[in-house]
C-alpha atoms as a PDB file:
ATOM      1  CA  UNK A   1       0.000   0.000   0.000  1.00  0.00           C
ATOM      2  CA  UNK A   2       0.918   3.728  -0.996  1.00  0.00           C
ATOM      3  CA  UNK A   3       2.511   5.748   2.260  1.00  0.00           C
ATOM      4  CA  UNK A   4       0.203   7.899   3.668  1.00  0.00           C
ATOM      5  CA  UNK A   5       1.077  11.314   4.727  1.00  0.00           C
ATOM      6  CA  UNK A   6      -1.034  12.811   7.693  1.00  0.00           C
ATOM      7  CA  UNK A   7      -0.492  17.097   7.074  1.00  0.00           C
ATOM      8  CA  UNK A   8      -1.476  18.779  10.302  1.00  0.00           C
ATOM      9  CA  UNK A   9      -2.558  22.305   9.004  1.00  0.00           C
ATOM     10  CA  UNK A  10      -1.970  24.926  11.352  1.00  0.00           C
ATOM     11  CA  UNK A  11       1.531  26.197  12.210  1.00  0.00           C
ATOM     12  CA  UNK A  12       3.016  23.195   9.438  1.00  0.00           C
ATOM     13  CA  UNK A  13       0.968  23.911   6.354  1.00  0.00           C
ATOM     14  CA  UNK A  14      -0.206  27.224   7.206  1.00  0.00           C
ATOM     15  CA  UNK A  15       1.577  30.178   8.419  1.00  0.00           C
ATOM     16  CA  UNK A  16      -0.720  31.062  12.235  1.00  0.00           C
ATOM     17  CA  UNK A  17       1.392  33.929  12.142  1.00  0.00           C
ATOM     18  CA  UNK A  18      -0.264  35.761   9.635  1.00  0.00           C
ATOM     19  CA  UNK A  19      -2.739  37.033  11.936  1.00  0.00           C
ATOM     20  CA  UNK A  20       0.040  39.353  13.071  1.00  0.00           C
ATOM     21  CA  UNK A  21      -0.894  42.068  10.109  1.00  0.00           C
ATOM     22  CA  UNK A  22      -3.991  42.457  11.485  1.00  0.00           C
ATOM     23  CA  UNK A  23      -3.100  42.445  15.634  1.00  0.00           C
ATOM     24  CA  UNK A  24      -0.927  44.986  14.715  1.00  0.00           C
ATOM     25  CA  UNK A  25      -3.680  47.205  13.995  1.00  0.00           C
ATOM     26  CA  UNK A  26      -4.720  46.473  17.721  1.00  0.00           C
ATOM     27  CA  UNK A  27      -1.876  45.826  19.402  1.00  0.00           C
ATOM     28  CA  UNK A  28       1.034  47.757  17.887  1.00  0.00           C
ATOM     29  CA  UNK A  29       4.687  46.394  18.945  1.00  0.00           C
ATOM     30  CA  UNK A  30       2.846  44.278  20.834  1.00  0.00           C
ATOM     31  CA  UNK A  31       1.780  42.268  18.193  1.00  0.00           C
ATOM     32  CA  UNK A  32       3.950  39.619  18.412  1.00  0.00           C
ATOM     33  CA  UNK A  33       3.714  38.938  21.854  1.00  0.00           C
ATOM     34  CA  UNK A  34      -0.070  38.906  21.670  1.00  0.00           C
ATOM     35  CA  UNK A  35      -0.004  36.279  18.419  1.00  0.00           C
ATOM     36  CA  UNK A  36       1.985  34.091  20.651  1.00  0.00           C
ATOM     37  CA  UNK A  37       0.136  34.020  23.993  1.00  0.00           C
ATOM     38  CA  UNK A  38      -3.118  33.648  21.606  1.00  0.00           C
ATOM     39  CA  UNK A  39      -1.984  30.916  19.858  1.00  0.00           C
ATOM     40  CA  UNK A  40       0.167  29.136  23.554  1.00  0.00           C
ATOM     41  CA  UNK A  41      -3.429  29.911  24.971  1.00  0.00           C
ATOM     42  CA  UNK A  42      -5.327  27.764  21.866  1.00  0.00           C
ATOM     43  CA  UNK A  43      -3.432  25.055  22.149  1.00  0.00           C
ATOM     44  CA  UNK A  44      -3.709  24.920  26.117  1.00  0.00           C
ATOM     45  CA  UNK A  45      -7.917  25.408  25.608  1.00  0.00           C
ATOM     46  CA  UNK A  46      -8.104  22.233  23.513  1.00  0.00           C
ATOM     47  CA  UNK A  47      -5.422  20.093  25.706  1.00  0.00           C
ATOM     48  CA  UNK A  48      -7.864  20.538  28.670  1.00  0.00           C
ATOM     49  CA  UNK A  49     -10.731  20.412  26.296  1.00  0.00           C
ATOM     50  CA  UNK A  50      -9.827  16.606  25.384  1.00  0.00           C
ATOM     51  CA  UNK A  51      -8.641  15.622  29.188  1.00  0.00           C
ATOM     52  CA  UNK A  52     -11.811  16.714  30.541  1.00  0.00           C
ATOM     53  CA  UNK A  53     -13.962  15.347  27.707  1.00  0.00           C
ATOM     54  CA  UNK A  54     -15.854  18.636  27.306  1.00  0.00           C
ATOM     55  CA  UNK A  55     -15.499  18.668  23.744  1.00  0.00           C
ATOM     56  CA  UNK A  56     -15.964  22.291  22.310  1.00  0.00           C
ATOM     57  CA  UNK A  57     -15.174  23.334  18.286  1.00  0.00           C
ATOM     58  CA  UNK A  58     -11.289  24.411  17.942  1.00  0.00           C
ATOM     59  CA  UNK A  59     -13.003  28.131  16.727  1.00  0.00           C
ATOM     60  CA  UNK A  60     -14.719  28.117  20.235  1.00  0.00           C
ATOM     61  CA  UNK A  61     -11.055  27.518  21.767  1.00  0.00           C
ATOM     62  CA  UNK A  62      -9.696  29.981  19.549  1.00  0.00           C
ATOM     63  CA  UNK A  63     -12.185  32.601  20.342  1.00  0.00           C
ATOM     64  CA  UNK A  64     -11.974  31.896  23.953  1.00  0.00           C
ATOM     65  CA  UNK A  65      -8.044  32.364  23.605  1.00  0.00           C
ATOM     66  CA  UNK A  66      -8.783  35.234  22.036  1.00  0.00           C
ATOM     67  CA  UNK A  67     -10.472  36.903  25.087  1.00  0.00           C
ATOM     68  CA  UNK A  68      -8.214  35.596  27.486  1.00  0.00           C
ATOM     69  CA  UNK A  69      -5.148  37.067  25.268  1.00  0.00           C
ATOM     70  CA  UNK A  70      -6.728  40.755  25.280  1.00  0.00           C
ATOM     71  CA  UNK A  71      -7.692  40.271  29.143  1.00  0.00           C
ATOM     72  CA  UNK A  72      -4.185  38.813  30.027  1.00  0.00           C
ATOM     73  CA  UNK A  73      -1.945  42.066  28.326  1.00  0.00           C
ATOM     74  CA  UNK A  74      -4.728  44.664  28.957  1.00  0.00           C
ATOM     75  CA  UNK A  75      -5.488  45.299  25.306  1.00  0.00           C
ATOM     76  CA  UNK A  76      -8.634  45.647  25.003  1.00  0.00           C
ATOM     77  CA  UNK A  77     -10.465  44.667  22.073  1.00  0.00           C
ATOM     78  CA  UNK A  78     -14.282  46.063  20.647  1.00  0.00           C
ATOM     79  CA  UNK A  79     -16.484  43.047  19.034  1.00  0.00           C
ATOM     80  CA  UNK A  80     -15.353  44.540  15.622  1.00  0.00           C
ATOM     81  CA  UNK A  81     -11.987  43.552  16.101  1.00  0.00           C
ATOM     82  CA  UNK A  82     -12.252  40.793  17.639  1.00  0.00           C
ATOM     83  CA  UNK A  83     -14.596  39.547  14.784  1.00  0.00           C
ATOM     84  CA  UNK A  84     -11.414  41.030  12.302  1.00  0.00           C
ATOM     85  CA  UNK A  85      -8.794  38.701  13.651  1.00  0.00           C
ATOM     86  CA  UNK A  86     -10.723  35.631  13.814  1.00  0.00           C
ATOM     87  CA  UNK A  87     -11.814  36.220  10.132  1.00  0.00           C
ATOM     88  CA  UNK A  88      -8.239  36.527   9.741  1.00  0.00           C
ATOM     89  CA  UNK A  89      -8.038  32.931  10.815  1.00  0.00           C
ATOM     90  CA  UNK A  90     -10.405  31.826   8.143  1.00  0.00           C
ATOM     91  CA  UNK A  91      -7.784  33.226   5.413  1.00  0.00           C
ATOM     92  CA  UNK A  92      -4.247  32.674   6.601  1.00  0.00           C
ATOM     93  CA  UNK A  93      -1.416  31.623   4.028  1.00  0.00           C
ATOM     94  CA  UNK A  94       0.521  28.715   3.263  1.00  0.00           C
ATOM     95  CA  UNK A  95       3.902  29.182   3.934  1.00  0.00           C
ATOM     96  CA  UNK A  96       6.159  29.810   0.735  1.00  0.00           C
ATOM     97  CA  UNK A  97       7.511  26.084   0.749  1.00  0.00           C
ATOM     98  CA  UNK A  98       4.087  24.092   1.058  1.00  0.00           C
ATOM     99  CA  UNK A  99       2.650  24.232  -2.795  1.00  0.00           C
ATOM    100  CA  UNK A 100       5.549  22.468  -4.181  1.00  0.00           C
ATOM    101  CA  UNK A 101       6.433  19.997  -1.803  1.00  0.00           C
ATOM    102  CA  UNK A 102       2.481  19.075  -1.987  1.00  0.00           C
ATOM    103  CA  UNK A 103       3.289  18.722  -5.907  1.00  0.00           C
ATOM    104  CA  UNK A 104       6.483  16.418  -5.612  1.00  0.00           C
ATOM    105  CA  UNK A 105       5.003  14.350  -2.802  1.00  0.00           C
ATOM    106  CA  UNK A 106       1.738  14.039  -5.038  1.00  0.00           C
ATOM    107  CA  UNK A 107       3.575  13.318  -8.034  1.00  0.00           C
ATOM    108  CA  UNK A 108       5.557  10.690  -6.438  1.00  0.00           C
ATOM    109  CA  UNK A 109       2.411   8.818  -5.485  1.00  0.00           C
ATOM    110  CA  UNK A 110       1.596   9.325  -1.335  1.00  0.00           C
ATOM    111  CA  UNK A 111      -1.493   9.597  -0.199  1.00  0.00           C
ATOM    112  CA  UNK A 112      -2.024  12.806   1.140  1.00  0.00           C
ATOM    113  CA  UNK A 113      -5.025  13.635   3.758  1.00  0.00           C
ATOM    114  CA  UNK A 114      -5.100  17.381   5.999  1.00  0.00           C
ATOM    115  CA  UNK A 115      -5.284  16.069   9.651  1.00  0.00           C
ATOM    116  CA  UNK A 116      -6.662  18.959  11.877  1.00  0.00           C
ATOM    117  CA  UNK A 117      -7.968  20.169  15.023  1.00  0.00           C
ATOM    118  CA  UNK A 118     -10.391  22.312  13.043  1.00  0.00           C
ATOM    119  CA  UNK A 119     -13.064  21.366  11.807  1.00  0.00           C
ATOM    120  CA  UNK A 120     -13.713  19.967   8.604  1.00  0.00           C
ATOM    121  CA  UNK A 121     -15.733  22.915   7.004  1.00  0.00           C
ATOM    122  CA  UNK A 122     -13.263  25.506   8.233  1.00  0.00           C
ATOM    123  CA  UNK A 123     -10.278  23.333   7.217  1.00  0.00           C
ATOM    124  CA  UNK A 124     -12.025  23.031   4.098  1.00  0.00           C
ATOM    125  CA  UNK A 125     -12.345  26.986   3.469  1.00  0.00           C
ATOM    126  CA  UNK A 126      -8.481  27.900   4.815  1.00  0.00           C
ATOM    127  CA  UNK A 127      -7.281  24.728   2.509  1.00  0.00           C
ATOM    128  CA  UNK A 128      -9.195  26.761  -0.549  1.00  0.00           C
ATOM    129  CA  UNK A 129      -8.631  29.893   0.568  1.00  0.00           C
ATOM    130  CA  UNK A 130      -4.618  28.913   0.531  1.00  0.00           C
ATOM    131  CA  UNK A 131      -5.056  27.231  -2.947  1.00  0.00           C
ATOM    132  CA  UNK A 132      -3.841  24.280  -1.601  1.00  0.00           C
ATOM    133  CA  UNK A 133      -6.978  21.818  -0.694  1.00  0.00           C
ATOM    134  CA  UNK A 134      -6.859  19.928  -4.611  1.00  0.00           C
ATOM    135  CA  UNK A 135      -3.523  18.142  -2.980  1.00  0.00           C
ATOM    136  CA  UNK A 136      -5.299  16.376  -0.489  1.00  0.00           C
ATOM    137  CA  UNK A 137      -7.702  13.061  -0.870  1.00  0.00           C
ATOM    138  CA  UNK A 138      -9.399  14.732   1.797  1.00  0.00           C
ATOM    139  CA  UNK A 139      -9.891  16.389   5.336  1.00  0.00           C
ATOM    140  CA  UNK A 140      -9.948  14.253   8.358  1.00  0.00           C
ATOM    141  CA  UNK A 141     -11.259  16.268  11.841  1.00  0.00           C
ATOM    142  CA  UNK A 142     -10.806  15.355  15.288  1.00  0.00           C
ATOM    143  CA  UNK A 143     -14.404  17.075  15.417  1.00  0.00           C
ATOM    144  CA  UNK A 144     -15.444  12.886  13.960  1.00  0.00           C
ATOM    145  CA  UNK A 145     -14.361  11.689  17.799  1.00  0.00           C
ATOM    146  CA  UNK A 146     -14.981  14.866  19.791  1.00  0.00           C
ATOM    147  CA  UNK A 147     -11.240  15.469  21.168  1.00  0.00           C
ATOM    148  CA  UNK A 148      -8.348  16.772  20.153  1.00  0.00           C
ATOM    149  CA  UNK A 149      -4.248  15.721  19.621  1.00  0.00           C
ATOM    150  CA  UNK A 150      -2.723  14.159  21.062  1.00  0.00           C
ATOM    151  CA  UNK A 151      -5.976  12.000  22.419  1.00  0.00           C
ATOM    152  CA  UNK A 152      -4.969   8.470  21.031  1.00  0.00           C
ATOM    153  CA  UNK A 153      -8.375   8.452  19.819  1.00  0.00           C
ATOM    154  CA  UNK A 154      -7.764  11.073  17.661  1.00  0.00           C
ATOM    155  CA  UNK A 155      -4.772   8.854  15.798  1.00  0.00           C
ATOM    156  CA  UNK A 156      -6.808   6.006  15.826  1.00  0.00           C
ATOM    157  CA  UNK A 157      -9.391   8.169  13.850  1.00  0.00           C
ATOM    158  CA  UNK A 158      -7.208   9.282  11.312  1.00  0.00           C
ATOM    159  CA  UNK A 159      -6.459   5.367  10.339  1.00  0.00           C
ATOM    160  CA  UNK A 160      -9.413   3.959  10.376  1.00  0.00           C
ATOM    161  CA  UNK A 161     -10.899   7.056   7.977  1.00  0.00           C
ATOM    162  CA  UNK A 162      -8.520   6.426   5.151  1.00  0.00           C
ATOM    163  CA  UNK A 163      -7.762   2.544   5.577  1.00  0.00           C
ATOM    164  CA  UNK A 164      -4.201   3.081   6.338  1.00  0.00           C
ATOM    165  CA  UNK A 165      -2.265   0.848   8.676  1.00  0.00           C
ATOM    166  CA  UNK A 166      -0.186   2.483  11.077  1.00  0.00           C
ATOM    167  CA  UNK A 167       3.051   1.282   9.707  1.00  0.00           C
ATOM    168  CA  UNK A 168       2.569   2.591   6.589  1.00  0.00           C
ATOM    169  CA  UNK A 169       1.284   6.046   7.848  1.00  0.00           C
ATOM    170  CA  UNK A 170       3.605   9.381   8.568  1.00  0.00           C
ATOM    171  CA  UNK A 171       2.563  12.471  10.739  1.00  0.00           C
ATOM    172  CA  UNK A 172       3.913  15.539   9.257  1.00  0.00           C
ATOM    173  CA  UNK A 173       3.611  18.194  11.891  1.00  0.00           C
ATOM    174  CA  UNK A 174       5.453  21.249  13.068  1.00  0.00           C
ATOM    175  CA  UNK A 175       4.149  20.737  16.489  1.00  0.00           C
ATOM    176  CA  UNK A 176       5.698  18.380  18.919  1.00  0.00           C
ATOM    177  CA  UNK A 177       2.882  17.249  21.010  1.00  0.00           C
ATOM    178  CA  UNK A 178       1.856  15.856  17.294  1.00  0.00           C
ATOM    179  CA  UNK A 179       4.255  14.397  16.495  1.00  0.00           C
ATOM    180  CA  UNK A 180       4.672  12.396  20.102  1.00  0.00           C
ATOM    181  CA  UNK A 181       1.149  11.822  19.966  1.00  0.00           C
ATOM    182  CA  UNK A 182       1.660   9.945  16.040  1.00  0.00           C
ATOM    183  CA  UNK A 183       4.483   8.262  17.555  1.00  0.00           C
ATOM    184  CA  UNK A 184       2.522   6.807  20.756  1.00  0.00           C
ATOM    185  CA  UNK A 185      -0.096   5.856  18.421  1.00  0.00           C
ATOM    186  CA  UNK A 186       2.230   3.924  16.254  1.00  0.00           C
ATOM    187  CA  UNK A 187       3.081   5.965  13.585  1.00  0.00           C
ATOM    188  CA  UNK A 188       5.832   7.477  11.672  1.00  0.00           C
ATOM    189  CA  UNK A 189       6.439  11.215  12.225  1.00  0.00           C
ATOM    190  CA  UNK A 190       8.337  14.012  10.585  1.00  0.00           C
ATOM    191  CA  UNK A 191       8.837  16.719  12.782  1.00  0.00           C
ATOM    192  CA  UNK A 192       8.590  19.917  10.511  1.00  0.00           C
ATOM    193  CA  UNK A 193      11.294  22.159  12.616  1.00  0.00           C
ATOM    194  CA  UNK A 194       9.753  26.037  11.025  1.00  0.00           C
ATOM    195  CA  UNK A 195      12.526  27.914  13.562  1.00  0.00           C
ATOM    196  CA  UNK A 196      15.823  27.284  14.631  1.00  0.00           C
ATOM    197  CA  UNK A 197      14.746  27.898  17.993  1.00  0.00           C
ATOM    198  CA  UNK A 198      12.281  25.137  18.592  1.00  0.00           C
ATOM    199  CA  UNK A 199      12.885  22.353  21.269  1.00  0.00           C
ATOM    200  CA  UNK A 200      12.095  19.011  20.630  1.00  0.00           C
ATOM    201  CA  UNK A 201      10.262  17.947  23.863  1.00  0.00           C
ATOM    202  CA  UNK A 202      12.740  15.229  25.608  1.00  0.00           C
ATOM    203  CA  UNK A 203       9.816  12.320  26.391  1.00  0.00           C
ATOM    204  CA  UNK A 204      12.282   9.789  24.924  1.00  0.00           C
ATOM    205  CA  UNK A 205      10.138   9.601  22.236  1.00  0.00           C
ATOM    206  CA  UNK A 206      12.255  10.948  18.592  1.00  0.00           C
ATOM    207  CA  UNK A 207      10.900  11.937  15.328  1.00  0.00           C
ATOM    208  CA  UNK A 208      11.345   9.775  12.532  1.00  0.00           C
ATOM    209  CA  UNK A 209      12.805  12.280  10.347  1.00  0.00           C
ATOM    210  CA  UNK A 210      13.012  16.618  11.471  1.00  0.00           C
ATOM    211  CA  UNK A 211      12.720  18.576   8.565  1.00  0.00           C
ATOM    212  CA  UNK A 212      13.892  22.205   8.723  1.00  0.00           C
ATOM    213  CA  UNK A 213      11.180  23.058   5.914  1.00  0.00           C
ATOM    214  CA  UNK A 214       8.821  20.767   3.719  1.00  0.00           C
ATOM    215  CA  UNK A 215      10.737  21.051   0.697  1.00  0.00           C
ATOM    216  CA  UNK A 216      12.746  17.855   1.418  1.00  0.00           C
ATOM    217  CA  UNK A 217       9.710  15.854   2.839  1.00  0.00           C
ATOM    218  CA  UNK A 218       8.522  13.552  -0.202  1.00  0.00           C
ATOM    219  CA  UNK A 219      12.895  12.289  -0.489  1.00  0.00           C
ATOM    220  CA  UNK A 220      12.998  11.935   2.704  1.00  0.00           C
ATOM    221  CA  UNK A 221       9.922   9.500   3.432  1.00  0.00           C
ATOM    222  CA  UNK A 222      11.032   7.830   0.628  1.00  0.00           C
ATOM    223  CA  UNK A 223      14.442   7.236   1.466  1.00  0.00           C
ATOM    224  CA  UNK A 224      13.536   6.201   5.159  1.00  0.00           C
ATOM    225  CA  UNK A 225      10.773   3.721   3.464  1.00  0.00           C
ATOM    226  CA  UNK A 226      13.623   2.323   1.386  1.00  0.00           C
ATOM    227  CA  UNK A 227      15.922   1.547   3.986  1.00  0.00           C
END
């Protein structure tokens, strides 16, 4: 059977901090600091989210991040905006090396499925929206068992959807609580490293492959499948 590549979307296919054009217009210099304790805060939301099986959308953990953000740095934000920056979130781009490493790893016959937290119809949208959703066979959501990565369950989801055994199946992630939660689950992982200063967390549990960018990815599967 083909490899299958699992492509989690937010922060590996798509660039989260594009939203920082827009905070700027609300935040100033502070931009920066606000995209990242929105999108630490996100995260955190659908962690406890999935522990506490009190399964909410990842937009309603997003917008709840959002109000926690403006409350936590005193920047305080009218409905207007805050309706701004999470339209923002519906429209983000793909960073500069995702359409052509889709291409090769297309051409060179994977099977290639988005794997999100989001949900399928707003997956759906940013995938068009980035002009990068005709790649994929199609869009698995965690929203199908009500949790979120890195709930086994959610794993065990993404095999069962599109018939691939876990042996034959890679995580491609830029997030390392993906990536460990693949692993756990029994699959291969690629850990997509976006910045020089990420840590890899040290759970004794290592990437199959760390990619500084996707541009590589397709060889580099292939070669590892190979050896």
């Amino acid at each position: 059977m083909p490899i299958t590549l699992a492509f989690d979307v937010y922060g590996t296919l798509i660039d989260t901090g594009g939203v920082r054009t827009e905070l700027e217009k609300h935040a100033g210099g502070r931009a920066g600091e606000f995209s990242r304790v929105w999108r630490e805060k996100q995260l955190e939301y659908s962690f406890r989210r999935g522990l506490m099986r009190r399964y909410e959308p990842f937009g309603v953990c997003t917008a709840q991040a959002l109000d926690y953000t403006s409350a936590f740095l005193n920047i305080p934000l009218t409905p207007h905006a805050k309706d701004a920056l999470l339209d923002v979130y519906t429209t983000l781009p793909a960073f500069d090396d995702v359409r052509g490493a889709l291409d090769r790893a297309r051409s060179d016959g994977f099977r290639m499925y988005a794997f999100s937290n989001g949900r399928r119809e707003a997956v759906e949208g940013l995938l068009r929206a980035a002009g990068i959703r005709g790649f994929f066979l199609g869009v698995v959501s965690v929203d199908g068992v009500r949790s979120f990565k890195p709930d086994p369950d959610v794993y065990r989801h993404f095999l069962k959807s599109t018939g691939a055994p876990a042996a034959d199946a890679w995580m491609v992630s830029g997030n390392p609580f993906d990536v460990i939660g693949a692993l756990a689950a029994g699959m291969k992982a690629a850990w997509v490293r976006r910045s020089p200063d990420a840590v890899f967390d040290p759970w004794g549990l290592e990437p199959t492959l760390v990619l500084d960018g996707l541009a590589g990815l397709a060889d580099a599967v292939a070669a590892r499948a190979g050896q």
